[in-house]
C-alpha atoms as a PDB file:
ATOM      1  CA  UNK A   1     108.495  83.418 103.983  1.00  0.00           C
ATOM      2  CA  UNK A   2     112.239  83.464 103.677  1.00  0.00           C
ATOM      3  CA  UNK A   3     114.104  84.962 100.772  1.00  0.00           C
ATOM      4  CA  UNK A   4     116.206  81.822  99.037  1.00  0.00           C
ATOM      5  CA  UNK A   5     119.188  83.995  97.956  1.00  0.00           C
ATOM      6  CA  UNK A   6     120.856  86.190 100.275  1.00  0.00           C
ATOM      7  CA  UNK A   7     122.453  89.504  99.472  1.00  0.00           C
ATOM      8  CA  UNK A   8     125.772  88.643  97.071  1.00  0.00           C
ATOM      9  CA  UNK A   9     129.087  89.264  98.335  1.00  0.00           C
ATOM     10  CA  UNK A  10     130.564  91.273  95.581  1.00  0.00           C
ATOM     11  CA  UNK A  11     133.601  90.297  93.394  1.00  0.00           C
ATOM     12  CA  UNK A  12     137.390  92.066  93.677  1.00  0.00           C
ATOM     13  CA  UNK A  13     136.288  93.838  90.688  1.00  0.00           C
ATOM     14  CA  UNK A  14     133.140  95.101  91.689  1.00  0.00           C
ATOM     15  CA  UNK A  15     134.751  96.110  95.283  1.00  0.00           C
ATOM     16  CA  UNK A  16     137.408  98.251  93.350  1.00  0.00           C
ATOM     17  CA  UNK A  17     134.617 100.593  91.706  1.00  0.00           C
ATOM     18  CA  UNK A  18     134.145 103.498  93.182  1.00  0.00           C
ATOM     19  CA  UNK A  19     130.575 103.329  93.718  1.00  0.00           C
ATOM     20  CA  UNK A  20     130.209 100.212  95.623  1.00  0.00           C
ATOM     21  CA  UNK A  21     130.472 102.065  98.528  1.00  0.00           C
ATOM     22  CA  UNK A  22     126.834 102.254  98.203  1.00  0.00           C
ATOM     23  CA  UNK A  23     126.156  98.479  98.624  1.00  0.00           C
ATOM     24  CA  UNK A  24     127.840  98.409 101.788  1.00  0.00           C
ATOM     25  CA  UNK A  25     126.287 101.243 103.387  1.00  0.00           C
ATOM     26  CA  UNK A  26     123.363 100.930 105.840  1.00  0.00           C
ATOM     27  CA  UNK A  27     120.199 100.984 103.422  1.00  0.00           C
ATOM     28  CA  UNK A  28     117.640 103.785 103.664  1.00  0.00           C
ATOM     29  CA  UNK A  29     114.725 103.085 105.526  1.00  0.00           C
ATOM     30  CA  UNK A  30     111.044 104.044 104.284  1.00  0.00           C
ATOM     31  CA  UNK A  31     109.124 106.494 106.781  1.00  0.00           C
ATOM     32  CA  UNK A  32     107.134 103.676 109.325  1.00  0.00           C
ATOM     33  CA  UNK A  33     103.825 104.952 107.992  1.00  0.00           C
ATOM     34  CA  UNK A  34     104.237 104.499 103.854  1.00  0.00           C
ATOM     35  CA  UNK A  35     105.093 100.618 105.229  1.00  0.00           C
ATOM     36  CA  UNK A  36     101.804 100.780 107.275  1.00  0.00           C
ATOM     37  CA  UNK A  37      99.742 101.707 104.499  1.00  0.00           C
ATOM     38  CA  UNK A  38     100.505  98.244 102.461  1.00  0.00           C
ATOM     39  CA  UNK A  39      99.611  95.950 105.978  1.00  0.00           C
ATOM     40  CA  UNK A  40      96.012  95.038 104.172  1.00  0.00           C
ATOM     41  CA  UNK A  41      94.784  95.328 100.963  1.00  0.00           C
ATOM     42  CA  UNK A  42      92.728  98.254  99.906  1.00  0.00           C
ATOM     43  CA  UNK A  43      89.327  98.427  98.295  1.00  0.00           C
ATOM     44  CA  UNK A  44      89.590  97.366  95.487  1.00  0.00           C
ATOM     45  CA  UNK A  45      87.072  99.521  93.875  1.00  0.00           C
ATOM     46  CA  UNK A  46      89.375 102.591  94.821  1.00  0.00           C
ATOM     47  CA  UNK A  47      91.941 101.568  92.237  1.00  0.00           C
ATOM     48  CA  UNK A  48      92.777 102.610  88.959  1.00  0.00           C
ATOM     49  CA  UNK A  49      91.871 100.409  85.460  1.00  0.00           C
ATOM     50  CA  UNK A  50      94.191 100.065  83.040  1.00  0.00           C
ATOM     51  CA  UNK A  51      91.806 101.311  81.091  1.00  0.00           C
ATOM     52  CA  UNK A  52      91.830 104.812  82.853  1.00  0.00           C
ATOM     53  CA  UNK A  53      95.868 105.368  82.496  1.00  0.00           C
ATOM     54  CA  UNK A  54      95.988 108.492  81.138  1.00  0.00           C
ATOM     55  CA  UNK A  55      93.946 109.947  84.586  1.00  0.00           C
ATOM     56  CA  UNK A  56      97.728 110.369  86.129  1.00  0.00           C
ATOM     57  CA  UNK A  57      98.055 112.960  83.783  1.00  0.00           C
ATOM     58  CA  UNK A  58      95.315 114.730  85.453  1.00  0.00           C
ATOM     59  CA  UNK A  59      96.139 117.383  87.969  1.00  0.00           C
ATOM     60  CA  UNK A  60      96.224 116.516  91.928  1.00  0.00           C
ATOM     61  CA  UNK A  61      95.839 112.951  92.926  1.00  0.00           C
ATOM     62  CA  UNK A  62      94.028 109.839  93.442  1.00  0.00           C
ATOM     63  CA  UNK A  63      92.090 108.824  96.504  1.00  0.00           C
ATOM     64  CA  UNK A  64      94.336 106.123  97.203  1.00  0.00           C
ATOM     65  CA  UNK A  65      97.763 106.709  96.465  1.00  0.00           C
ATOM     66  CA  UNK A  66      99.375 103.791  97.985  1.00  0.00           C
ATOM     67  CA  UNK A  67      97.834 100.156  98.499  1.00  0.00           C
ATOM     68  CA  UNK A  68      97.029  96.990  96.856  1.00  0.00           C
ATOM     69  CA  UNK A  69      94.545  94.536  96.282  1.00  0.00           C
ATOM     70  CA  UNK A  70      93.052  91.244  94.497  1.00  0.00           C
ATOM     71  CA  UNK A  71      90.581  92.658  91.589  1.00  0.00           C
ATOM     72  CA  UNK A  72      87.520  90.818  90.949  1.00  0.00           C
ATOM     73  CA  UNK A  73      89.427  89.246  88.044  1.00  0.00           C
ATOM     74  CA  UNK A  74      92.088  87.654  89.576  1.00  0.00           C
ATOM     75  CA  UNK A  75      94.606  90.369  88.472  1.00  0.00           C
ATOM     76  CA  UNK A  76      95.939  92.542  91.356  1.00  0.00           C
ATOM     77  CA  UNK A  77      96.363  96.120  91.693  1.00  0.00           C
ATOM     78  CA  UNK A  78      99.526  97.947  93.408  1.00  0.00           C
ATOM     79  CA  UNK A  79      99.928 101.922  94.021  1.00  0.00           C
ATOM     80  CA  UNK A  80     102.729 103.828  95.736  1.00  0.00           C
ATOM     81  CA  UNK A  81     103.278 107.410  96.094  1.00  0.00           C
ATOM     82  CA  UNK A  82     107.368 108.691  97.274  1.00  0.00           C
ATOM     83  CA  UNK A  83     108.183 112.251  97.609  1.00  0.00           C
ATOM     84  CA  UNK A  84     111.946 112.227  96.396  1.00  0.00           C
ATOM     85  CA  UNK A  85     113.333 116.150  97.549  1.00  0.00           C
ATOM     86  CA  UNK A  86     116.775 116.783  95.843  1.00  0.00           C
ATOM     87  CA  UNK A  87     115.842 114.349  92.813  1.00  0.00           C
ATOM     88  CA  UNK A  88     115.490 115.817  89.066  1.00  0.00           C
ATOM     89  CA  UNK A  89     114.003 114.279  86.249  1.00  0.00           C
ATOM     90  CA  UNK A  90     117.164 114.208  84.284  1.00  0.00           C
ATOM     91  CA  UNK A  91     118.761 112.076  87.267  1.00  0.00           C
ATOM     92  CA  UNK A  92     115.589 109.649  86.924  1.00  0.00           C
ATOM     93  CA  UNK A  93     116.164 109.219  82.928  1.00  0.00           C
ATOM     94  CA  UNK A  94     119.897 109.051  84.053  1.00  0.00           C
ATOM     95  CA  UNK A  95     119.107 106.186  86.316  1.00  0.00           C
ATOM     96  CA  UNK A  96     117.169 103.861  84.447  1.00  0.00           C
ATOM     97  CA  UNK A  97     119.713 103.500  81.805  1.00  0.00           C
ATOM     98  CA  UNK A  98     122.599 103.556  83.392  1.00  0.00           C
ATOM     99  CA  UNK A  99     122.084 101.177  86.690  1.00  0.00           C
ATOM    100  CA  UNK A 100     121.486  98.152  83.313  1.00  0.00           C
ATOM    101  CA  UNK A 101     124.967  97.991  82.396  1.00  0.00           C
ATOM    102  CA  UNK A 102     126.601  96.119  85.122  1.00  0.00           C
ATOM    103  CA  UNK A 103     125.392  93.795  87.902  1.00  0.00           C
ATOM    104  CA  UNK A 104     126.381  96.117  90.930  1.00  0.00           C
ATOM    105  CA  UNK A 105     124.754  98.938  89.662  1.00  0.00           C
ATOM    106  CA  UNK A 106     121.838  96.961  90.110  1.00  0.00           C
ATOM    107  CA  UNK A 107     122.671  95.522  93.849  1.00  0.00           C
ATOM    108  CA  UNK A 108     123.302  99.222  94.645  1.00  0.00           C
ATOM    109  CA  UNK A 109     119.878 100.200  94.263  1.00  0.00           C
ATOM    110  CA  UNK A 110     118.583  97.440  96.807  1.00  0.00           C
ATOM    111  CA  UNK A 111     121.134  94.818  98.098  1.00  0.00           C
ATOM    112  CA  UNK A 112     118.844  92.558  99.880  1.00  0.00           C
ATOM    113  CA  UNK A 113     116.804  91.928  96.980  1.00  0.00           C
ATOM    114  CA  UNK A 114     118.742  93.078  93.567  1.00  0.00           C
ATOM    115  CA  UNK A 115     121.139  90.047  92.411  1.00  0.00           C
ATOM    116  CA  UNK A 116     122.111  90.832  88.939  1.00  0.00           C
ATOM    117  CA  UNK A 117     120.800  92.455  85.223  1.00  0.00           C
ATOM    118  CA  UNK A 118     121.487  91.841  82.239  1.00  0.00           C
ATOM    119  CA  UNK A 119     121.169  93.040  78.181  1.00  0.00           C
ATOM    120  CA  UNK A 120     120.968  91.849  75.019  1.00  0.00           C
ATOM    121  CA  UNK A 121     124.119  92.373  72.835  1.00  0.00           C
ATOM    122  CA  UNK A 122     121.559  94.673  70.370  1.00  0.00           C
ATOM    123  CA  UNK A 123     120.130  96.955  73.603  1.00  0.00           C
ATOM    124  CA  UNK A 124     123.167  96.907  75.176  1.00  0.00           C
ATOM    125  CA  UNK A 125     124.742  98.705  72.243  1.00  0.00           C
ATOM    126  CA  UNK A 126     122.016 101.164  72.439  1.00  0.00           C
ATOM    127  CA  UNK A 127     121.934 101.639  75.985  1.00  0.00           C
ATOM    128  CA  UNK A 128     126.208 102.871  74.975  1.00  0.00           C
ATOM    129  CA  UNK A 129     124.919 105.156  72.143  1.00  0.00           C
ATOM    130  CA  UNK A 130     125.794 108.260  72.551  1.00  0.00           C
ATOM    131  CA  UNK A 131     124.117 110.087  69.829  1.00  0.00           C
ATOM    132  CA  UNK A 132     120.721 108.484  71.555  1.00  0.00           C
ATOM    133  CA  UNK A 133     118.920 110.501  73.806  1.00  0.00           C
ATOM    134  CA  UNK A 134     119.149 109.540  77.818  1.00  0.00           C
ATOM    135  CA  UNK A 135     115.121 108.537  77.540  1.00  0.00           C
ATOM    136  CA  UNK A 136     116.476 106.242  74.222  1.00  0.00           C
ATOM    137  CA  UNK A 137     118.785 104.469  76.375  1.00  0.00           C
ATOM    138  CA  UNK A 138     116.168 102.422  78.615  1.00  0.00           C
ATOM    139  CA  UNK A 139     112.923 102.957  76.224  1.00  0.00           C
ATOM    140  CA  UNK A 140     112.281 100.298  74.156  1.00  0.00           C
ATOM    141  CA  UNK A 141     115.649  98.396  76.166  1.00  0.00           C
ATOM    142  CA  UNK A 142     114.367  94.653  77.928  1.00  0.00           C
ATOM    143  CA  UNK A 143     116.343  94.270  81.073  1.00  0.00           C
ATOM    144  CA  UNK A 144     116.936  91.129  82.377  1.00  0.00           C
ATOM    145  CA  UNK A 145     116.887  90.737  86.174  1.00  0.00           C
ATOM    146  CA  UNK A 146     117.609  88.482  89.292  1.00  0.00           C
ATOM    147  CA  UNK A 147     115.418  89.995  92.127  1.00  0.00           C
ATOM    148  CA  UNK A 148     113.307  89.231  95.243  1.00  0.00           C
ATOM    149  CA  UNK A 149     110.383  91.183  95.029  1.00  0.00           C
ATOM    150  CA  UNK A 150     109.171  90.123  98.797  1.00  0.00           C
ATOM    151  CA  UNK A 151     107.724  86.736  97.443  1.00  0.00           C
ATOM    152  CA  UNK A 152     109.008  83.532  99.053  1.00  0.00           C
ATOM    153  CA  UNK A 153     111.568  83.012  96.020  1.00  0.00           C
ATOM    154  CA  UNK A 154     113.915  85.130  93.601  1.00  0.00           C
ATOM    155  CA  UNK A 155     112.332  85.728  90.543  1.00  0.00           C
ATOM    156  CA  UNK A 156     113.876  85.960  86.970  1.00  0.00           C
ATOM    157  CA  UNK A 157     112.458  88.879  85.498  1.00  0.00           C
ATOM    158  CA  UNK A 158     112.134  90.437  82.023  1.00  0.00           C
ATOM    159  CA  UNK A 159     110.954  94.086  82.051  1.00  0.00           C
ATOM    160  CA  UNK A 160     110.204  95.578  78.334  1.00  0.00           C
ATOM    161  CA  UNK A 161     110.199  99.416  78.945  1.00  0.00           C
ATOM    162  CA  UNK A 162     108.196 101.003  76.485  1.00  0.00           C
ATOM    163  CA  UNK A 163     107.803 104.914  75.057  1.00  0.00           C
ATOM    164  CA  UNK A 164     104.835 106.669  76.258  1.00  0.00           C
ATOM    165  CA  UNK A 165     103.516 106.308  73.119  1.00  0.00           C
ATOM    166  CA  UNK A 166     103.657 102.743  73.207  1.00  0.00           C
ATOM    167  CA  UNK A 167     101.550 102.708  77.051  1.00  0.00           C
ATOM    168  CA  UNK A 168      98.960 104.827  74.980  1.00  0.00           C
ATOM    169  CA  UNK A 169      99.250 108.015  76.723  1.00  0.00           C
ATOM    170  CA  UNK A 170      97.658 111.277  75.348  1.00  0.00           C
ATOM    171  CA  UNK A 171     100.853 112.834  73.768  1.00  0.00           C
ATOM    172  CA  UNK A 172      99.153 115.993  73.637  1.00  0.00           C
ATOM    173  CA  UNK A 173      99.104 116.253  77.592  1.00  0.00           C
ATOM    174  CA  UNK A 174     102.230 114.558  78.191  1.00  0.00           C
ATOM    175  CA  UNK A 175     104.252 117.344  79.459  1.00  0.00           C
ATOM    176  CA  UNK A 176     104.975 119.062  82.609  1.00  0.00           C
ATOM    177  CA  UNK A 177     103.474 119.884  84.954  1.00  0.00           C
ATOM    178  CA  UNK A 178     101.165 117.220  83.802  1.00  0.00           C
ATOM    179  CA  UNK A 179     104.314 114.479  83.965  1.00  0.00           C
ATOM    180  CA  UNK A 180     108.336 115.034  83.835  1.00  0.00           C
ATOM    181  CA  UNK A 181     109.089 111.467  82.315  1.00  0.00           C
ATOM    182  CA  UNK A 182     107.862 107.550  82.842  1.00  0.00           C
ATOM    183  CA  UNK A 183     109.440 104.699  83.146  1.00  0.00           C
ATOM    184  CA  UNK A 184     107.122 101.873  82.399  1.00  0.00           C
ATOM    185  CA  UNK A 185     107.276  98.056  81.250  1.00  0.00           C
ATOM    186  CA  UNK A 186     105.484  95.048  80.727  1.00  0.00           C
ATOM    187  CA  UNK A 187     107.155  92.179  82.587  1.00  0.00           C
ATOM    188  CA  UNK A 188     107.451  88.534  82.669  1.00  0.00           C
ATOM    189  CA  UNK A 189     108.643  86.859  86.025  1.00  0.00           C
ATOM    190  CA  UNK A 190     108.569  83.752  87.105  1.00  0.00           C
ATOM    191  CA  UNK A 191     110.099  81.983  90.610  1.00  0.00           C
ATOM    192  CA  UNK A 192     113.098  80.586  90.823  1.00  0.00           C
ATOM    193  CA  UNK A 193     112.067  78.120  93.814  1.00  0.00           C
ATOM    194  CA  UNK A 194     108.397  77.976  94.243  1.00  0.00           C
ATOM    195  CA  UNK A 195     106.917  76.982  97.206  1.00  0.00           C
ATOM    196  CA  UNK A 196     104.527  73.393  97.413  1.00  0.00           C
ATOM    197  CA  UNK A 197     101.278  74.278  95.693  1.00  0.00           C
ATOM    198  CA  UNK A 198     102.251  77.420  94.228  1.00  0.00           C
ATOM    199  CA  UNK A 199     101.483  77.829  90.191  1.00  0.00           C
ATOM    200  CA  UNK A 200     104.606  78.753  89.076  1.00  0.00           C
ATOM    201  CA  UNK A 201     104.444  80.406  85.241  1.00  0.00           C
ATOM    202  CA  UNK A 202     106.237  83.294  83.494  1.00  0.00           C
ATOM    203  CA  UNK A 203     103.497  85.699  84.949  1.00  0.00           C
ATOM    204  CA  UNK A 204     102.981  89.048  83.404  1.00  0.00           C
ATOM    205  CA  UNK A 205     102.555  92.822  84.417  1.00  0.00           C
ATOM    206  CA  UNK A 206     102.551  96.051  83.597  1.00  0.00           C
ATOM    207  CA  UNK A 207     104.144  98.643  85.540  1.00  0.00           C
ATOM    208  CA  UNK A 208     105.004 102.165  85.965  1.00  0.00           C
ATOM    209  CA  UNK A 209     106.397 104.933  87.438  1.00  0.00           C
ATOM    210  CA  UNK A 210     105.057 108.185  86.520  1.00  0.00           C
ATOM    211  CA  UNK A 211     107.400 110.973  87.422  1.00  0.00           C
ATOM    212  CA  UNK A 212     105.992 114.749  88.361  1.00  0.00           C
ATOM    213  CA  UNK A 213     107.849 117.649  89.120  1.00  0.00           C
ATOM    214  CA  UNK A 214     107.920 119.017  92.906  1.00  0.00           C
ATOM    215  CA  UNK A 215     108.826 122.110  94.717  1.00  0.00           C
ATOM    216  CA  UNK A 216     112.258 120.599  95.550  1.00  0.00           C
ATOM    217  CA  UNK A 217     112.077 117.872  93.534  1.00  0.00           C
ATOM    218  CA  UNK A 218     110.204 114.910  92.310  1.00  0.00           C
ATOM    219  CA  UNK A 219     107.508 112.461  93.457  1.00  0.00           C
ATOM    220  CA  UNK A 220     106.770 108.461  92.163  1.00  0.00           C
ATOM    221  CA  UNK A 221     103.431 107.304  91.541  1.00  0.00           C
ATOM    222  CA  UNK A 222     103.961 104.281  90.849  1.00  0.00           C
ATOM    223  CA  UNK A 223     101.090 101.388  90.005  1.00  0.00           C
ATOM    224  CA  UNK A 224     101.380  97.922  89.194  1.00  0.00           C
ATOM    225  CA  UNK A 225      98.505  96.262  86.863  1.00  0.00           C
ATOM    226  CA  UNK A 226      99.787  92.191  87.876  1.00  0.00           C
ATOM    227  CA  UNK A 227      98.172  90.155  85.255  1.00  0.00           C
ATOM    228  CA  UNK A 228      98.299  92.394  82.154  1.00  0.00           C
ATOM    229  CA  UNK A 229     100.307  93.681  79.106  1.00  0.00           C
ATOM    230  CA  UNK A 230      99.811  96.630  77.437  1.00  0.00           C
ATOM    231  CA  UNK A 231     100.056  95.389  73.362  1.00  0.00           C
ATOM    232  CA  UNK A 232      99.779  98.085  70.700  1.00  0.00           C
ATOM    233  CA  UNK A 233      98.563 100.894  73.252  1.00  0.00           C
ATOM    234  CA  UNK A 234      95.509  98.381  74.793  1.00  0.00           C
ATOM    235  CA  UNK A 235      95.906  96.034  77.790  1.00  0.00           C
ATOM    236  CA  UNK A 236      95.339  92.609  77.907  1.00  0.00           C
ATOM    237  CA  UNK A 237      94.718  90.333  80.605  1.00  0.00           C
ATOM    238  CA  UNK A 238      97.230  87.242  80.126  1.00  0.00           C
ATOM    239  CA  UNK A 239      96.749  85.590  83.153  1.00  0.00           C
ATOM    240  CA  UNK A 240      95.915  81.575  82.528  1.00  0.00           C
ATOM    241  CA  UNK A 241      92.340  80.521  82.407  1.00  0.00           C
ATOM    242  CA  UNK A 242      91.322  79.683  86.196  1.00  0.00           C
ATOM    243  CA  UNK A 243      94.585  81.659  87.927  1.00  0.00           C
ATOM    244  CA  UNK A 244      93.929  84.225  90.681  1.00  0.00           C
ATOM    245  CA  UNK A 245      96.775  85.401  91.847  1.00  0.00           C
ATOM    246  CA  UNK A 246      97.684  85.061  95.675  1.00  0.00           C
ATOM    247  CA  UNK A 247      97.507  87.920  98.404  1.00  0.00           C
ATOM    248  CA  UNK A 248     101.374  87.592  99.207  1.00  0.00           C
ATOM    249  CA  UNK A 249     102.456  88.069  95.859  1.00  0.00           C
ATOM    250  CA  UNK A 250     101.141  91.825  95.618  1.00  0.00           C
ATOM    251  CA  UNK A 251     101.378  92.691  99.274  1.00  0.00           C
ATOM    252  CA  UNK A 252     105.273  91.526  99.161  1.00  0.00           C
ATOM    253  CA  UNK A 253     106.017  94.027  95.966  1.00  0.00           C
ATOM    254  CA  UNK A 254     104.185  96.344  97.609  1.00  0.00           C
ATOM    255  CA  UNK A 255     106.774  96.804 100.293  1.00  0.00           C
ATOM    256  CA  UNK A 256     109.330  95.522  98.102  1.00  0.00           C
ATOM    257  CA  UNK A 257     108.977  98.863  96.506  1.00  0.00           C
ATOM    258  CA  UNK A 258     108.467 100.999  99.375  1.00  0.00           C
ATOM    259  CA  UNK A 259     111.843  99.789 100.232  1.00  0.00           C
ATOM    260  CA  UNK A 260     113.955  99.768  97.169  1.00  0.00           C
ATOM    261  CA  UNK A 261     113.052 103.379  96.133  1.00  0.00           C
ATOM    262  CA  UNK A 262     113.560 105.060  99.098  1.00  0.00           C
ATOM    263  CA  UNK A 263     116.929 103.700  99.263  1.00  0.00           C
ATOM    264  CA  UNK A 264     116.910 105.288  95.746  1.00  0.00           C
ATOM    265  CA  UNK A 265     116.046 108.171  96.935  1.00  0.00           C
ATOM    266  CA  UNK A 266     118.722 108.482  99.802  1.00  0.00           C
ATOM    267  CA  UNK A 267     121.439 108.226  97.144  1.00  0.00           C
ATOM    268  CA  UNK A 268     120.586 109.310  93.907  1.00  0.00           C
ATOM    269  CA  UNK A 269     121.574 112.959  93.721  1.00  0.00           C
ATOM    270  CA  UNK A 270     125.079 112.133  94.933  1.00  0.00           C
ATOM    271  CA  UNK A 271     125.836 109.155  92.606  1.00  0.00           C
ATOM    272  CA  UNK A 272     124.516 111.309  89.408  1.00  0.00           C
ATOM    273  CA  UNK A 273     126.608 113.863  90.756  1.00  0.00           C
ATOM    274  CA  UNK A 274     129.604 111.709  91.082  1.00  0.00           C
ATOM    275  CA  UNK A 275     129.102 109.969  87.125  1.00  0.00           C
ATOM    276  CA  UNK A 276     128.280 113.410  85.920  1.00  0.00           C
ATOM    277  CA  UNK A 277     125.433 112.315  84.171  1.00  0.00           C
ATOM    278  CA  UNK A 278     127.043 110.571  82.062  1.00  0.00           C
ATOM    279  CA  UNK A 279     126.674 106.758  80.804  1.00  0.00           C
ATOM    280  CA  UNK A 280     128.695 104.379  80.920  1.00  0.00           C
END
């Protein structure tokens, strides 16, 4: 299958900041074996319901860490694990509000497969409020993406991140070592170009990626639900009546996100260093 929009050259203003040295650098490229681990789908009775969120606040970890698969109910499953050494949680929370402002913070972060983001006037004002706290800046902020997720077309994509509170985690075990901080979202894609015989509908998912603290750093577990929304602390399944959704679509996110967050990785601790932290 063959992406539909190339990596965009970048405009005379976007080539003047200082960080788009970062787009035209050779990407990162994920350790052979965490690629080899999303070749075939997993069994699916390995991975974790919805239901059964608040187990990643358990100590240790899950017998499979990284994989996906097609669930009996036509939803799909994703999990990846990343070691990041060097990365804090603050540069996380730092990250996931700050890369929303501007279209080539977003390319940065994966230029084969980020195109643009944008805000709403009302979160965009909030995303620039100081007196909010970093986690206030992308919590409870929609962003509003242009991205190939490893599918055979760019997707437009709205991802809601919520407050832990919101996913329905335990709030009385939601602190380290247990977790360091989330960043989780229902989303709403839907192709740009479908292929012939593809159902093509805004197609919802929740997501997340649930940050620990490391000797020497961090480490993403990150899971997919494809198919579901989490709506006052429950989830849902929204798929349409019928609809089971194909192997490619969770098998090309799956290495979608192998790749975009180890390129992350490679990066982050000098950018934050070079912002200082701070947003804008």
């Amino acid at each position: 299958m063959v992406n539909d929009i190339k990596r965009i050259e970048l405009t005379p203003e976007e080539k003047a900041k200082p960080y788009s040295k970062y787009f035209y650098r050779e990407p990162s490229s994920p350790a052979p074996e965490r690629l080899a681990l999303m070749d075939k789908p997993m069994d699916p009775s390995k991975a974790l319901p919805i239901e059964r969120i608040n187990d990643l606040l358990d100590p240790g970890y899950h017998e499979v860490e990284a994989g996906w698969c097609i669930m009996p109910n036509g939803t799909c499953y994703i999990a990846n694990h990343l070691p990041m050494p060097g990365v804090t949680v603050d540069m996380v929370n730092w990250w996931f509000a700050w890369h929303s402002l501007e279209d080539l913070r977003y390319k940065i972060w994966w230029p084969d497969g980020h195109f643009g983001i944008s805000l709403s006037d009302k979160h965009r004002a909030k995303v620039l409020d100081q007196n909010r706290s970093v986690t206030q800046r992308f919590q409870g902020i929609t962003h509003y993406v242009l991205e190939n997720v490893g599918g055979p077309s760019a997707e437009k994509i709205a991802i809601s991140f919520m407050t832990p509170e919101d996913v329905g985690f335990d709030m009385s075990r939601f602190k380290s070592p247990n977790v360091g901080t989330i960043a989780a979202a229902n989303g709403a894609s839907q192709m740009l170009n479908p292929p012939p015989g593809v159902p093509n509908f805004k197609a919802p998912a929740f997501m997340i990626h649930f940050i620990r603290e490391i000797p020497g750093g961090i480490e993403f577990r990150t899971r997919f639900w494809m198919g579901y929304h989490i709506v006052n602390r429950k989830p849902y399944v929204l798929l349409p009546a019928g609809v089971r959704i194909p192997d490619f679509v969770p098998a090309g996110l799956a290495r979608h996100n192998v790749y975009e967050y180890a390129n992350l990785a490679s990066f982050l601790p000098q950018i934050y260093k070079e912002q200082k932290g701070m947003i804008p």
